[in-house]
Protein backbone atom coordinates (compact mmCIF):
# COMPACT_ATOMS: atom_id res chain seq x y z
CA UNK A 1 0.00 0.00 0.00
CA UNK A 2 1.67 3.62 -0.73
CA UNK A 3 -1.53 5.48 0.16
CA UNK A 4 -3.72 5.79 2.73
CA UNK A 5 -6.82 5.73 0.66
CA UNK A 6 -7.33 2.30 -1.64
CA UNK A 7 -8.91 3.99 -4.15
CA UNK A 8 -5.71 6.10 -5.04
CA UNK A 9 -3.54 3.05 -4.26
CA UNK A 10 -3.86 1.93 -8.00
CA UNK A 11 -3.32 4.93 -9.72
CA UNK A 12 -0.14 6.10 -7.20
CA UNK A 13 1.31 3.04 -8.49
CA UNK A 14 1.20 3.32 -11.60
CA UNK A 15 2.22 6.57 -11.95
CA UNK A 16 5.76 5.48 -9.50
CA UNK A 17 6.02 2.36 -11.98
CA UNK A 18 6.51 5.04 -14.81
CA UNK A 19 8.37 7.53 -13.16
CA UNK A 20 10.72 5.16 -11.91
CA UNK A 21 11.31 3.93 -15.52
CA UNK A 22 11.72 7.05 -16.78
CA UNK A 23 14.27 7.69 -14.38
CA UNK A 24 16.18 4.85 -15.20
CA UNK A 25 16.68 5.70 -18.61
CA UNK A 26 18.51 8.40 -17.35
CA UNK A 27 20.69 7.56 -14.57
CA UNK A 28 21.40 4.89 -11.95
CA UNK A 29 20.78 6.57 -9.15
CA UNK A 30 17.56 8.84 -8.27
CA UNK A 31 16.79 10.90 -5.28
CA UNK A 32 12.97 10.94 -4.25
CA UNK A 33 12.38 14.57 -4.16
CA UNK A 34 8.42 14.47 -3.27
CA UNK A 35 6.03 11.31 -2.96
CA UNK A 36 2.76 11.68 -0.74
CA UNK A 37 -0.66 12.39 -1.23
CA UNK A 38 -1.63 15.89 -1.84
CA UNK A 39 -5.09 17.66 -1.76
CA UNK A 40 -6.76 18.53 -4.92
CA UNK A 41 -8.77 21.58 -3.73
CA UNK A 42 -7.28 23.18 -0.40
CA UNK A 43 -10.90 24.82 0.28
CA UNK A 44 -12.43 21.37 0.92
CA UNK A 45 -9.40 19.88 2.91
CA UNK A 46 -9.31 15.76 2.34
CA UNK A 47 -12.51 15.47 0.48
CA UNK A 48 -10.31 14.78 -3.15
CA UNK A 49 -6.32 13.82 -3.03
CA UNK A 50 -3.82 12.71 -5.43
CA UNK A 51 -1.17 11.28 -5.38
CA UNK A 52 2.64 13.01 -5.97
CA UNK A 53 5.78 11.82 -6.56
CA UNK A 54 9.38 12.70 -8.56
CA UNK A 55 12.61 11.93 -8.28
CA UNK A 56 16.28 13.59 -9.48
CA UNK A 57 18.84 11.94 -11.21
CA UNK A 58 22.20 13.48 -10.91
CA UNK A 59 23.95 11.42 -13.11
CA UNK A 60 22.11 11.82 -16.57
CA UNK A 61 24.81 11.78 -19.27
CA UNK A 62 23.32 12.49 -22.70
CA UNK A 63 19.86 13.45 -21.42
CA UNK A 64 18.60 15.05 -24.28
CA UNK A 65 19.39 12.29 -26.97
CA UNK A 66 17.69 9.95 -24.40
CA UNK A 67 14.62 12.14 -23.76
CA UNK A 68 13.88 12.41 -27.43
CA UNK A 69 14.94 9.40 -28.66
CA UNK A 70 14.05 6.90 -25.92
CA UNK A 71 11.49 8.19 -23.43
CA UNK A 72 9.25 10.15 -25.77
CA UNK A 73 9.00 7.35 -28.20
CA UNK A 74 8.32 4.80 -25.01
CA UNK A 75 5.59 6.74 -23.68
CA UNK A 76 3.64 7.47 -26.96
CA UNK A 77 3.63 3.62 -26.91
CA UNK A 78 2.06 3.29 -23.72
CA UNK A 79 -0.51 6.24 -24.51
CA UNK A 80 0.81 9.43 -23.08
CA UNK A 81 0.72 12.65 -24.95
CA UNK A 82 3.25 15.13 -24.58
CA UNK A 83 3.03 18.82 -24.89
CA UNK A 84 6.97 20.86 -25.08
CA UNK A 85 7.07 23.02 -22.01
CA UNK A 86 11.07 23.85 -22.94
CA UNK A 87 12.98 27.22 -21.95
CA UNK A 88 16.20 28.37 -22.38
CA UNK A 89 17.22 26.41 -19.57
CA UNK A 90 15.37 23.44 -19.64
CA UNK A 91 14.04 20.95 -22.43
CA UNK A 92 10.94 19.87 -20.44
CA UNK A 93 8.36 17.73 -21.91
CA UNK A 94 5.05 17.50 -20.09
CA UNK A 95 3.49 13.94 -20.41
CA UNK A 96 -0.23 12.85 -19.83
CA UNK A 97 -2.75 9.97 -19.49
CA UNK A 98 -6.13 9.29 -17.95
CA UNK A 99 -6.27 12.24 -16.08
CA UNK A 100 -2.48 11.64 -14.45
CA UNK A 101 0.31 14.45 -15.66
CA UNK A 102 3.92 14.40 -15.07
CA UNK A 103 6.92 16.46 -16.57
CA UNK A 104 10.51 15.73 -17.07
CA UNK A 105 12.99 18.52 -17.08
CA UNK A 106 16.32 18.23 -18.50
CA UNK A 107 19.26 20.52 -17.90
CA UNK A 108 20.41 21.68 -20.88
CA UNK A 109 24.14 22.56 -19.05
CA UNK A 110 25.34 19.65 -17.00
CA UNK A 111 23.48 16.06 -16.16
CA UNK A 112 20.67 16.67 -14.39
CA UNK A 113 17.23 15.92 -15.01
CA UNK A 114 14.18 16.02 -13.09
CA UNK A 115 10.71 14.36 -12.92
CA UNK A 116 7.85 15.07 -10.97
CA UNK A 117 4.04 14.56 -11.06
CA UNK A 118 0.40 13.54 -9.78
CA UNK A 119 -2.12 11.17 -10.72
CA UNK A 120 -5.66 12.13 -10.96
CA UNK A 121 -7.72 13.52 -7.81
CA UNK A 122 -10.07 11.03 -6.43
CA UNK A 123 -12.46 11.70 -3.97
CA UNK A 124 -12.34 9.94 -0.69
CA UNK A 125 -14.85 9.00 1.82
């Protein structure tokens, strides 16, 4: 169990499942920046929560080539559209399916990349 609510048990796992992939297309090692649930509308504390979690990997060599031509073509596969989010500092591609979004931000000087996101709000009991 990674939640404290069944009902967003499912979808918190899936979204860690791909995350965690992601991340090791990049890297070896990631650092779990955020995971926990979260509330979807602050005004109505713990009525509808999702689920949030991302991780860093430090040691991303050749990011970019891997973001475009590995993870973007992986998750069109498995259904998730992507929208470019990029800057001048940051390639960032913003991925997302069945109500779940997540974004992956690469460096564009040095190795770092970063991936965060939430699954869709569900409301709970």
């Amino acid at each position: 169990m990674i939640t404290k609510h069944t009902g967003l048990d499912p979808l918190a796992e899936d979204l860690t499942a791909v995350i965690d992939g992601v991340a090791g297309t990049f890297g070896t090692t990631a650092e779990r920046t955020v995971e926990g649930e979260l509330d979807c509308d602050p005004t109505q504390p713990g009525r509808s929560l999702c689920w949030q979690y991302g991780l860093r990997v430090d040691d991303a060599t050749d990011a970019i080539r891997k973001l475009v031509e590995d993870v973007l073509p992986m998750l069109e596969g498995q259904g998730w559209r992507w929208r470019d989010r990029s800057n001048p500092r940051e390639l960032i591609a913003q991925f997302s399916r069945d109500g779940a979004d997540f974004n992956v931000h690469v460096s564009r000087v040095g190795d770092g990349v970063a991936i965060v996101g939430s699954t869709a709000c569900v409301s709970v009991p």
